[in-house]
Structure formats: C-alpha cells, structure tokens
PDB file of N, CA and C in Angstrom:
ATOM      1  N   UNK A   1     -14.007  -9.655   2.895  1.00  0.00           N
ATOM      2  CA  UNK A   1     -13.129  -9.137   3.938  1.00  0.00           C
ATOM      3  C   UNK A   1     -13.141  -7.606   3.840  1.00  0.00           C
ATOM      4  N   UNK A   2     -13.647  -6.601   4.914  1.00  0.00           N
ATOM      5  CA  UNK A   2     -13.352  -5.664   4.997  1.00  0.00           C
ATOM      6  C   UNK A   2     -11.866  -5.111   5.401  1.00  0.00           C
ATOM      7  N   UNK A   3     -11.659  -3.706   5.036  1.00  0.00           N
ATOM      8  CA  UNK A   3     -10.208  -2.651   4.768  1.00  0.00           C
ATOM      9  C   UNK A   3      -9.352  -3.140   6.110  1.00  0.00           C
ATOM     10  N   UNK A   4     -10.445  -3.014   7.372  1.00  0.00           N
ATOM     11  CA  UNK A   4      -9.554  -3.407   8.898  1.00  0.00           C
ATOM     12  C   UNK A   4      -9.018  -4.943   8.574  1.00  0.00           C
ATOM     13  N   UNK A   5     -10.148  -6.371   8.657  1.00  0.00           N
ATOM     14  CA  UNK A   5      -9.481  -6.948   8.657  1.00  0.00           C
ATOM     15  C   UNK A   5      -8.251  -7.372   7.632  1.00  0.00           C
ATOM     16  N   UNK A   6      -8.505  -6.652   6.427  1.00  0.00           N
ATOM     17  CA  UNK A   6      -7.375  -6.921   5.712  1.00  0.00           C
ATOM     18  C   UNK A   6      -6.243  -6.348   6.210  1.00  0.00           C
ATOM     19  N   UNK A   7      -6.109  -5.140   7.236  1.00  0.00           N
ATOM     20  CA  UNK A   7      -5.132  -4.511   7.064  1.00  0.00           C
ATOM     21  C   UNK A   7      -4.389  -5.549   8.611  1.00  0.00           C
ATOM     22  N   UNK A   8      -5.209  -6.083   9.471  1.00  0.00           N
ATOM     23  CA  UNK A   8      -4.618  -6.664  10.518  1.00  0.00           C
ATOM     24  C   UNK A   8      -4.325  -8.479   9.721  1.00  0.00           C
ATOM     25  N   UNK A   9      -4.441  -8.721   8.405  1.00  0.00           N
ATOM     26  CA  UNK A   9      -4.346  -9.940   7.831  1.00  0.00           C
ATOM     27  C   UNK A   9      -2.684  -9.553   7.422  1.00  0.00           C
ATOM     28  N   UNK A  10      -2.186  -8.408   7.058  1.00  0.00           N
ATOM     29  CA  UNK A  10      -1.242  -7.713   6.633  1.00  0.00           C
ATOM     30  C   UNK A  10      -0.425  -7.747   7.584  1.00  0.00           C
ATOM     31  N   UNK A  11      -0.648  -7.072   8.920  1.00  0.00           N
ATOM     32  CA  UNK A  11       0.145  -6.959  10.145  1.00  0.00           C
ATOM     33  C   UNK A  11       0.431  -8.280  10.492  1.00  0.00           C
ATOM     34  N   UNK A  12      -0.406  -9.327  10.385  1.00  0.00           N
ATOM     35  CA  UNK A  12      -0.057 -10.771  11.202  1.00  0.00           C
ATOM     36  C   UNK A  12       1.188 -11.730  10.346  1.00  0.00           C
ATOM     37  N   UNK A  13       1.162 -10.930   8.746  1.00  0.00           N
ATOM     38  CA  UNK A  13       1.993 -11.593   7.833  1.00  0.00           C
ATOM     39  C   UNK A  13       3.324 -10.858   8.178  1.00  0.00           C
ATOM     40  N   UNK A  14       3.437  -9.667   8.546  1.00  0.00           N
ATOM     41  CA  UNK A  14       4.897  -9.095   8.584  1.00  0.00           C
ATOM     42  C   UNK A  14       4.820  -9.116   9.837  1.00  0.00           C
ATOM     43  N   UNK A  15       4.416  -9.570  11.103  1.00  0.00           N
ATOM     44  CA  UNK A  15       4.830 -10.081  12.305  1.00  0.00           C
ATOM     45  C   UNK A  15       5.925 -11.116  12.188  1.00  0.00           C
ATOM     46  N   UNK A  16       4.763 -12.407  11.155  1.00  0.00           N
ATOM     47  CA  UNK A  16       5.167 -13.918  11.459  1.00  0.00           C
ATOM     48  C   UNK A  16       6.366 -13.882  10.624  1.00  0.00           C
ATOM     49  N   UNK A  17       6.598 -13.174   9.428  1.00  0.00           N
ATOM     50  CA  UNK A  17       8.407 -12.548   9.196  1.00  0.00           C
ATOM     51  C   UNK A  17       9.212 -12.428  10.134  1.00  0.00           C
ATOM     52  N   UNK A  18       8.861 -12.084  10.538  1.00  0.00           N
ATOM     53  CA  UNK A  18      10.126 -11.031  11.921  1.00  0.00           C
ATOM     54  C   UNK A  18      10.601  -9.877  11.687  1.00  0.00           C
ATOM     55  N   UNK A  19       9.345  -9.370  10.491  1.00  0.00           N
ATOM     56  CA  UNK A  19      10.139  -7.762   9.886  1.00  0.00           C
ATOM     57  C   UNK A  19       9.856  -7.018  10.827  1.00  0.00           C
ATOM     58  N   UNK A  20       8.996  -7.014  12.313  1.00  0.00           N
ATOM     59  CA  UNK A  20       9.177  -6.133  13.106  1.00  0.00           C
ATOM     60  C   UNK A  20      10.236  -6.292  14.160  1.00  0.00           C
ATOM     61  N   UNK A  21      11.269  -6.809  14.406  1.00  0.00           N
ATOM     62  CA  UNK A  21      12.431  -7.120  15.137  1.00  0.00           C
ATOM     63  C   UNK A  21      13.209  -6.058  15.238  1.00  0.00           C
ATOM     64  N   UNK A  22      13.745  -5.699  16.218  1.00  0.00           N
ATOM     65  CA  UNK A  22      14.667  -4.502  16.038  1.00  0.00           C
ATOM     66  C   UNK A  22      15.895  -4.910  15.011  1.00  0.00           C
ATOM     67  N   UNK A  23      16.204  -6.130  15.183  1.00  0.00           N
ATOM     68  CA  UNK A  23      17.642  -6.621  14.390  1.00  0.00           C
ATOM     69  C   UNK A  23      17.098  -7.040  12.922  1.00  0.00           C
ATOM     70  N   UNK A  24      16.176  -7.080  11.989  1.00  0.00           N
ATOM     71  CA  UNK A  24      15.411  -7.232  11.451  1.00  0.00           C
ATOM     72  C   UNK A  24      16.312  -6.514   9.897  1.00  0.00           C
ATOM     73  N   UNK A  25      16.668  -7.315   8.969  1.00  0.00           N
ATOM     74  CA  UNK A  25      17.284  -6.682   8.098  1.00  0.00           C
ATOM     75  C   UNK A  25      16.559  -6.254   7.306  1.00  0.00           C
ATOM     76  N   UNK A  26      14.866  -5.864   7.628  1.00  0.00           N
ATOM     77  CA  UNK A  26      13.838  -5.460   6.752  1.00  0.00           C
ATOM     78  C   UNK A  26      13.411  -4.663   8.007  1.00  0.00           C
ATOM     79  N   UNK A  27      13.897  -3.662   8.606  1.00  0.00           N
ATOM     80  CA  UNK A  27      12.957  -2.781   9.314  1.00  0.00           C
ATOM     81  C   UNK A  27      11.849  -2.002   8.727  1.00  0.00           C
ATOM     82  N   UNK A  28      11.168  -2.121   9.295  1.00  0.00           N
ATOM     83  CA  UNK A  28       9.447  -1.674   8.798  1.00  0.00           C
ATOM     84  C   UNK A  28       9.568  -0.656   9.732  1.00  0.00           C
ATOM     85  N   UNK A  29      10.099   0.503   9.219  1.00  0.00           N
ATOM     86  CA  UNK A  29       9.877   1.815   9.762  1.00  0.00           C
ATOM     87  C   UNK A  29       8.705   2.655   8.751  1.00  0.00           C
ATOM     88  N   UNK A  30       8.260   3.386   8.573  1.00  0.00           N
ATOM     89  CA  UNK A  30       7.567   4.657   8.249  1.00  0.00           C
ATOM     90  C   UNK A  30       8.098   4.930   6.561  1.00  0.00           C
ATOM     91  N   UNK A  31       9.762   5.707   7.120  1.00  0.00           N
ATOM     92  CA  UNK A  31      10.357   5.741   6.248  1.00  0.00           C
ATOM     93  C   UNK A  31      10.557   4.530   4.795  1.00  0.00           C
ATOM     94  N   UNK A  32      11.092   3.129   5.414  1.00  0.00           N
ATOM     95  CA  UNK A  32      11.357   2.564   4.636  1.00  0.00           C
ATOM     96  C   UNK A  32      10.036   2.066   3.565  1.00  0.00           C
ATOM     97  N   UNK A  33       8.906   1.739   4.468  1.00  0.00           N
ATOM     98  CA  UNK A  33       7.261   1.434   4.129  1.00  0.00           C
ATOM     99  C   UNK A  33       7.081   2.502   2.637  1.00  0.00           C
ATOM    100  N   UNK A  34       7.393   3.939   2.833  1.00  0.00           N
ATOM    101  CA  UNK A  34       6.716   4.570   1.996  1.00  0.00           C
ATOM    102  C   UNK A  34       8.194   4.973   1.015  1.00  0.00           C
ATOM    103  N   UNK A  35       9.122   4.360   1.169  1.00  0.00           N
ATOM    104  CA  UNK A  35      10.156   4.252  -0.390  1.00  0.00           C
ATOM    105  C   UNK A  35       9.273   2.852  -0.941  1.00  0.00           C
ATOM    106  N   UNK A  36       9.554   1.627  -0.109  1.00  0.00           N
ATOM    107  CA  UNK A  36       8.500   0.831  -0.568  1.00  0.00           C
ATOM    108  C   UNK A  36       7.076   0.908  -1.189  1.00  0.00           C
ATOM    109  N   UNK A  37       6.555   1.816  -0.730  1.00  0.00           N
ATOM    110  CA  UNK A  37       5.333   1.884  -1.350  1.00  0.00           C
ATOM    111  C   UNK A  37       5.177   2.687  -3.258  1.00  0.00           C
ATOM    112  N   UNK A  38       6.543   3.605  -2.854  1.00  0.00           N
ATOM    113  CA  UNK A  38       6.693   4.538  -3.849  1.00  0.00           C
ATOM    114  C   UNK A  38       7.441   3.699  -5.025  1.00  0.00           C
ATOM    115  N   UNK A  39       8.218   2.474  -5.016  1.00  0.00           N
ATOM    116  CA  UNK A  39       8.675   1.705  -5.633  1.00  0.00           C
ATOM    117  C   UNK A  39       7.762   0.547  -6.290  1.00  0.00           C
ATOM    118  N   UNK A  40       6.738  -0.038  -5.565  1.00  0.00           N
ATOM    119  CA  UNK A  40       5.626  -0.662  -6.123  1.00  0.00           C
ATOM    120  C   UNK A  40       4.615  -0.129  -7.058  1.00  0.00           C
ATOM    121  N   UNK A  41       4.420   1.532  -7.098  1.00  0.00           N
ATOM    122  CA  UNK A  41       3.479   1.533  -7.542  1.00  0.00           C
ATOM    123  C   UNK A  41       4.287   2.461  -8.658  1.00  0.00           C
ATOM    124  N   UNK A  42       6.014   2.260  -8.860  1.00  0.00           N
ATOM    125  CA  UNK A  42       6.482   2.376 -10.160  1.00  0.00           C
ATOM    126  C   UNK A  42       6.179   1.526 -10.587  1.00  0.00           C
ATOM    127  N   UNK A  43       6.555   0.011 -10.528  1.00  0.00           N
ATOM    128  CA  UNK A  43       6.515  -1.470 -10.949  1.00  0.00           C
ATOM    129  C   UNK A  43       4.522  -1.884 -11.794  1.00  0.00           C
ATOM    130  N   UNK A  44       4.135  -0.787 -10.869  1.00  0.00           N
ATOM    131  CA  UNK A  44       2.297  -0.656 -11.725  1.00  0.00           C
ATOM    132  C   UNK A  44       2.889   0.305 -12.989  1.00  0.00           C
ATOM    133  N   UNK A  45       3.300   1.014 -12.986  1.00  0.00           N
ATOM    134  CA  UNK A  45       3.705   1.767 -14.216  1.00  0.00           C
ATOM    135  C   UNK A  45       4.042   0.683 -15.431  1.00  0.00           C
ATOM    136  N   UNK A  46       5.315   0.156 -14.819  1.00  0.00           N
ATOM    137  CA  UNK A  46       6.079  -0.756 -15.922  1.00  0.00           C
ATOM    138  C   UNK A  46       5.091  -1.493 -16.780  1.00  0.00           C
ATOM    139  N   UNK A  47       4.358  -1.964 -16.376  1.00  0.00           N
ATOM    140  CA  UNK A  47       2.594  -2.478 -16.969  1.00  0.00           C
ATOM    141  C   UNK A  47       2.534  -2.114 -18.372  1.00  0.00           C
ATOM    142  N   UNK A  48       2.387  -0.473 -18.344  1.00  0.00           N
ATOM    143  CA  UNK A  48       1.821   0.323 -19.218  1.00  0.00           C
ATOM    144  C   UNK A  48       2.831   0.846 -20.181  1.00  0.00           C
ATOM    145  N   UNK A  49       4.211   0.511 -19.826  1.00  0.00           N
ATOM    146  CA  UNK A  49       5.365   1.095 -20.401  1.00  0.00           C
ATOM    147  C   UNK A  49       4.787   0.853 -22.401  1.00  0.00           C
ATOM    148  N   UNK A  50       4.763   1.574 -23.113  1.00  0.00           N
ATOM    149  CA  UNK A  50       4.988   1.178 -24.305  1.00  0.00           C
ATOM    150  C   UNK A  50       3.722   0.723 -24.748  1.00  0.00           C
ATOM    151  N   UNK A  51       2.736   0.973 -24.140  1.00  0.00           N
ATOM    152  CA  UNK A  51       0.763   0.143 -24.054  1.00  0.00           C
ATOM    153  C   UNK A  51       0.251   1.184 -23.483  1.00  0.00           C
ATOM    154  N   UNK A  52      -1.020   0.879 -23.983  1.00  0.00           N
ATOM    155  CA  UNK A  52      -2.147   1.484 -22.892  1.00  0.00           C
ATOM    156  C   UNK A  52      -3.064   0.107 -21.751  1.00  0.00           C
ATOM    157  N   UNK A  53      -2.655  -0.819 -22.639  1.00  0.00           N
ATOM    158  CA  UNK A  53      -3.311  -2.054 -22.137  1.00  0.00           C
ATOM    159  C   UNK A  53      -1.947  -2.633 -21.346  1.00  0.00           C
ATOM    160  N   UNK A  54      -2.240  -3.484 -20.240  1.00  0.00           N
ATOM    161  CA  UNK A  54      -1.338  -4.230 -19.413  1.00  0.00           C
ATOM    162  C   UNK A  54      -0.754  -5.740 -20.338  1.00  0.00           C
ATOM    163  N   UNK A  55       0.784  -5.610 -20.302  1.00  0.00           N
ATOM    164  CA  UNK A  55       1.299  -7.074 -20.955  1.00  0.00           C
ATOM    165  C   UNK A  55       0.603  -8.330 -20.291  1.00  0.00           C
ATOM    166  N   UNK A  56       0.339  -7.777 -18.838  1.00  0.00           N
ATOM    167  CA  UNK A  56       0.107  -9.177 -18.345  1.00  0.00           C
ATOM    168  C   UNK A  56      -0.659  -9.120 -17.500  1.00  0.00           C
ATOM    169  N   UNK A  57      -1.916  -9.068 -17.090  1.00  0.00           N
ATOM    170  CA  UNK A  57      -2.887  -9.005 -16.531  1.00  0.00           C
ATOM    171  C   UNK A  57      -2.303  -9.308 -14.898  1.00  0.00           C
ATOM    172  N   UNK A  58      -1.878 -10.774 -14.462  1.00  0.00           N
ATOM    173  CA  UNK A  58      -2.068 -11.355 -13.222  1.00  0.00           C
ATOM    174  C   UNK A  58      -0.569 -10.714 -12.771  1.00  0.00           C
ATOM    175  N   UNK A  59       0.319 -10.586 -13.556  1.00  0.00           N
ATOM    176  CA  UNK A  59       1.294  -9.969 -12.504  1.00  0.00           C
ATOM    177  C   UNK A  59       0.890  -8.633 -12.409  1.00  0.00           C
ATOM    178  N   UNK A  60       0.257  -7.804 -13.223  1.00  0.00           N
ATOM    179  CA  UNK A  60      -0.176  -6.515 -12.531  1.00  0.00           C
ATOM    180  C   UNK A  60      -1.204  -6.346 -11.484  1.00  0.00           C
ATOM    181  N   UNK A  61      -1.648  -7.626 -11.352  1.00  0.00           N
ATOM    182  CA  UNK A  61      -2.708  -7.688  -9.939  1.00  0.00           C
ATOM    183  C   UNK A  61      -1.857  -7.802  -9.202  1.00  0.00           C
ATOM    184  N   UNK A  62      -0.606  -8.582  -9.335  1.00  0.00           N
ATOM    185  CA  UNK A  62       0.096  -8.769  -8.040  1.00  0.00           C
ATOM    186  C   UNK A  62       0.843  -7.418  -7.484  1.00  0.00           C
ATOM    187  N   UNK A  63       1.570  -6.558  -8.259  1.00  0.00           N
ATOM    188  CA  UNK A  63       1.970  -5.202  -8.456  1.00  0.00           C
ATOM    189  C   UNK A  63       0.825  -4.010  -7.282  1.00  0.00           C
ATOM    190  N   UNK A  64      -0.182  -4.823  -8.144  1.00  0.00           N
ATOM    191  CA  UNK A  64      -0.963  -3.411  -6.875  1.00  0.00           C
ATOM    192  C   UNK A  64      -1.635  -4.377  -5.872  1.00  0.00           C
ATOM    193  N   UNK A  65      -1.993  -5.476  -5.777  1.00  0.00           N
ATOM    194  CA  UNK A  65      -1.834  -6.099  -4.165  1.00  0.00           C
ATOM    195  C   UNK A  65      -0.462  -5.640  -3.544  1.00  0.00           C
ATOM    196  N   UNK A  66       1.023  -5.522  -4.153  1.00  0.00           N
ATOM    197  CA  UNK A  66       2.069  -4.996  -3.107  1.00  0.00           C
ATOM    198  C   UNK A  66       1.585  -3.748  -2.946  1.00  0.00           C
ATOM    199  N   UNK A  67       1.206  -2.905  -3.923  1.00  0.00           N
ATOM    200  CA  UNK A  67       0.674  -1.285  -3.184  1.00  0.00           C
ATOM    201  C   UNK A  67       0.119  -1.030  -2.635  1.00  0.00           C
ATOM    202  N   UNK A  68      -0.784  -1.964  -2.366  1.00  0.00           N
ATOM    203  CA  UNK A  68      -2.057  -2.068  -1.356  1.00  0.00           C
ATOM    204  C   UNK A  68      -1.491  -2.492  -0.067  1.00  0.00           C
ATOM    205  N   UNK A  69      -1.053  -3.700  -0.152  1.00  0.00           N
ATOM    206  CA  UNK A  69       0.052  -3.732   1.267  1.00  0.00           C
ATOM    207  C   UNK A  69       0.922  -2.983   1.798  1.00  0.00           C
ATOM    208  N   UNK A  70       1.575  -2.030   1.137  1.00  0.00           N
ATOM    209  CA  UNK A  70       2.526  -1.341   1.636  1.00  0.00           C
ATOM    210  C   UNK A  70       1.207  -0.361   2.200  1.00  0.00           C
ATOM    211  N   UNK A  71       0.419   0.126   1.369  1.00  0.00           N
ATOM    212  CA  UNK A  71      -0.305   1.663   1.978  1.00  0.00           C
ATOM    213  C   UNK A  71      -0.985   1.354   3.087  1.00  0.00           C
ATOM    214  N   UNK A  72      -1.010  -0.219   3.405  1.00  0.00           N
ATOM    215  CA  UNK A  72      -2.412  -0.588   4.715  1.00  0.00           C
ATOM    216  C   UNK A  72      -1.051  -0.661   6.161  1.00  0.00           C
ATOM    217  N   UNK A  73       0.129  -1.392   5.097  1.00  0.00           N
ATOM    218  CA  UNK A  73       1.277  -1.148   6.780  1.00  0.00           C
ATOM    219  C   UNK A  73       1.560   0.251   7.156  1.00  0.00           C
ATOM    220  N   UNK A  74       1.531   1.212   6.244  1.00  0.00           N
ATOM    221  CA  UNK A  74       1.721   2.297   6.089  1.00  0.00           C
ATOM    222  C   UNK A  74       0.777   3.242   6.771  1.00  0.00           C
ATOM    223  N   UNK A  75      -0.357   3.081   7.188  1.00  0.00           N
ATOM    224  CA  UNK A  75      -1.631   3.089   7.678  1.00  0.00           C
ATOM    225  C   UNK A  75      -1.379   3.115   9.080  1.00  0.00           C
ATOM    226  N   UNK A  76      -1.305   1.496   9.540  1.00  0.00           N
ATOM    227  CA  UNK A  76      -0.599   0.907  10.324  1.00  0.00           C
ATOM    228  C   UNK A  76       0.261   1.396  11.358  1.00  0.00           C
ATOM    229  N   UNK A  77       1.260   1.547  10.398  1.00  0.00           N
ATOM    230  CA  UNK A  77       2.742   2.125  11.610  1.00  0.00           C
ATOM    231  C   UNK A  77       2.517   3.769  11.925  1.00  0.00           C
ATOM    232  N   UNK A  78       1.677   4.448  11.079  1.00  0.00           N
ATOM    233  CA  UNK A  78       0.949   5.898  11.451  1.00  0.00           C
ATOM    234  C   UNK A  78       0.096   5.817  12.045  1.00  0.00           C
ATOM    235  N   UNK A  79      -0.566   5.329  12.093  1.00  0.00           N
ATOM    236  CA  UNK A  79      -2.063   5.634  12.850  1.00  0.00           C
ATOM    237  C   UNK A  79      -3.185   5.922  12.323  1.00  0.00           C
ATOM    238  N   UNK A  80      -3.230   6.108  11.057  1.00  0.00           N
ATOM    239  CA  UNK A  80      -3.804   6.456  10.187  1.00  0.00           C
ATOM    240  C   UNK A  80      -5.352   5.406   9.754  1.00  0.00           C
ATOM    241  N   UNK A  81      -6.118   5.564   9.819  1.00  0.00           N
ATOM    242  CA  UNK A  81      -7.387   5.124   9.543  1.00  0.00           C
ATOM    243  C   UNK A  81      -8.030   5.367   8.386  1.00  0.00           C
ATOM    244  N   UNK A  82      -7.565   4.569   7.096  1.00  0.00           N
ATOM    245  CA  UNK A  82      -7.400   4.770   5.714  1.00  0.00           C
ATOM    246  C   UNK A  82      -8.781   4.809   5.177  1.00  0.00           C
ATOM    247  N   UNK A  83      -9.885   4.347   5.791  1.00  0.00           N
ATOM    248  CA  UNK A  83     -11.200   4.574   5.713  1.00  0.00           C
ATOM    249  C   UNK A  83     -11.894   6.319   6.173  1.00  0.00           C
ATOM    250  N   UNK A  84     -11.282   6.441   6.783  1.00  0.00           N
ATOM    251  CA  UNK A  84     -11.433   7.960   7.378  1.00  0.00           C
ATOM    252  C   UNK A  84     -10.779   9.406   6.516  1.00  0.00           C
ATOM    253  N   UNK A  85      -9.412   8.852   6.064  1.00  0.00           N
ATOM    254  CA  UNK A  85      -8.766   9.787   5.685  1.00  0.00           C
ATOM    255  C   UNK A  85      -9.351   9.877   3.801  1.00  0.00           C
ATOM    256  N   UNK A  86     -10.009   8.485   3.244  1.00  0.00           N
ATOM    257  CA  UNK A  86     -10.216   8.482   1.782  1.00  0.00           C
ATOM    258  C   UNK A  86     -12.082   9.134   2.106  1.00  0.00           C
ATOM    259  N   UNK A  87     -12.607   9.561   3.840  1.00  0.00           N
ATOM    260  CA  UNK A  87     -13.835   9.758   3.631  1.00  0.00           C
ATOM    261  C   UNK A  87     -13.777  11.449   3.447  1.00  0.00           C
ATOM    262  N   UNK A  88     -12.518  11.965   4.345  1.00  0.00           N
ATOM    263  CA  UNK A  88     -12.806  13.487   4.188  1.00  0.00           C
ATOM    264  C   UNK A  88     -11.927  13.626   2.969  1.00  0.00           C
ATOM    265  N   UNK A  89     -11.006  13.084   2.547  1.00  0.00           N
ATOM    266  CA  UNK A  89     -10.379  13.600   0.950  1.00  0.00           C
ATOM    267  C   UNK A  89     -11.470  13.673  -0.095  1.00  0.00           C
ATOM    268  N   UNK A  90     -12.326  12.675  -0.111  1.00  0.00           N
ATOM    269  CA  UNK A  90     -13.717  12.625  -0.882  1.00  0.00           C
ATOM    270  C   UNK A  90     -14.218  13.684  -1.022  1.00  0.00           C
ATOM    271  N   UNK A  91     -14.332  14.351   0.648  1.00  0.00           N
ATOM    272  CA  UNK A  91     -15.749  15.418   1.012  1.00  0.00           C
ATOM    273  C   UNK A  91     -14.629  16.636   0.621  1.00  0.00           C
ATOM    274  N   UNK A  92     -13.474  16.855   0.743  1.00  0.00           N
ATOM    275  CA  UNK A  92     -12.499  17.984   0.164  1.00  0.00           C
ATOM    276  C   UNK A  92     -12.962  17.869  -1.477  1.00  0.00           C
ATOM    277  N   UNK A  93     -12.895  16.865  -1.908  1.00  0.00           N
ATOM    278  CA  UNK A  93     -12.578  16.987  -3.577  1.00  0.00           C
ATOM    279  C   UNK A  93     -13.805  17.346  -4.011  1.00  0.00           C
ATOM    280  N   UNK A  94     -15.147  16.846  -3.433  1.00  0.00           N
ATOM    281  CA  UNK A  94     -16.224  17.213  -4.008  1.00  0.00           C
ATOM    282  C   UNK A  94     -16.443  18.886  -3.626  1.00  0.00           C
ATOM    283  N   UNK A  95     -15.843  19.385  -2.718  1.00  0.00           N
ATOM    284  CA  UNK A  95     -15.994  20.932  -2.305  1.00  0.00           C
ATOM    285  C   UNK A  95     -15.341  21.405  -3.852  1.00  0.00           C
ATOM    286  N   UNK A  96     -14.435  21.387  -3.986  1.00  0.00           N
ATOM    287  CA  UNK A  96     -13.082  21.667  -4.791  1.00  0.00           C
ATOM    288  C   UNK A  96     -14.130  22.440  -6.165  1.00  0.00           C
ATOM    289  N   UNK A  97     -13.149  23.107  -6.786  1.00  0.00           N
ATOM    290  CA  UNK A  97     -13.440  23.463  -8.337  1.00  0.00           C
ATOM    291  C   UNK A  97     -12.682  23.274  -8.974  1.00  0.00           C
ATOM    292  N   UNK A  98     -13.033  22.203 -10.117  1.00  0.00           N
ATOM    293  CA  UNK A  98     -12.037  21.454 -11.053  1.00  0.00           C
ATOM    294  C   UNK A  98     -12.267  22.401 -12.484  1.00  0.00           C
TER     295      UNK A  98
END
C-alpha cells in the first residue's frame, strides 16, 4: 500500500467514526490532530524511558502506527502532500552544512 492510499484508508476510518460531525465529541480539527499527534509520539518516548532498547516491541509498533495516523490526518485536514513536503525537506537538508 502506498502513503495516498494509506492516508485515504485513514480518512475512511475517521469518517465511519463520525469524528468528522460537527457535534462530534472528537472534533478533528487541525488544532486538536496536532496536540494528538504531539501526545503519541510522547507515548513512543515512554518505550525508551529507563532503556535504550523498547520494553515491548508490538505495543511500540502500535505507538507509532498512532503517529503515523495522526501525521497522514494531519496531512489531510491541511492540504499538505506528505510525499512532497519529506521530497523538498530532503533536497533542503542535503543543501545544508552539518
């Protein structure tokens, strides 16, 4: 599965929620998406708390599948074309002097 259809596999799951409803006690605004996003990819931290190695392998897959979901709705409700924006950050970083 490529980045698009995953990211419209994403959209069809928080449709069939009803998290896009205006009355929706999970509004999927912008805002809320990227506290969400910023909260999941603490929960990837917790992993490492006290390790360098992960306690638990499969719940930290699950940890960054939610980060991955949040950054593709996140994508999503911007406009943003996450294939595009990781092609010129690439072509910035390789300019760059580290």
């Amino acid at each position: 599965m490529d980045l698009a259809a995953l990211q419209e596999e994403v959209e069809a799951f928080v449709r069939a929620q009803g998290w896009y409803d205006a009355r929706s006690a999970r509004p999927q605004t912008p805002r809320n998406i990227a506290i969400c996003l910023a909260l999941e990819a603490a929960e990837v931290l917790e992993h490492f708390q006290w390790s360098e190695e992960p306690r638990d392998r499969e719940a930290l897959e699950g940890e960054l599948a939610d980060v991955c979901h949040y950054l593709l709705q996140l994508c999503s409700l911007l406009g943003v074309n996450l294939e595009e924006a990781v092609q010129r950050k690439l072509a910035a970083n390789r300019a760059r002097s580290w």
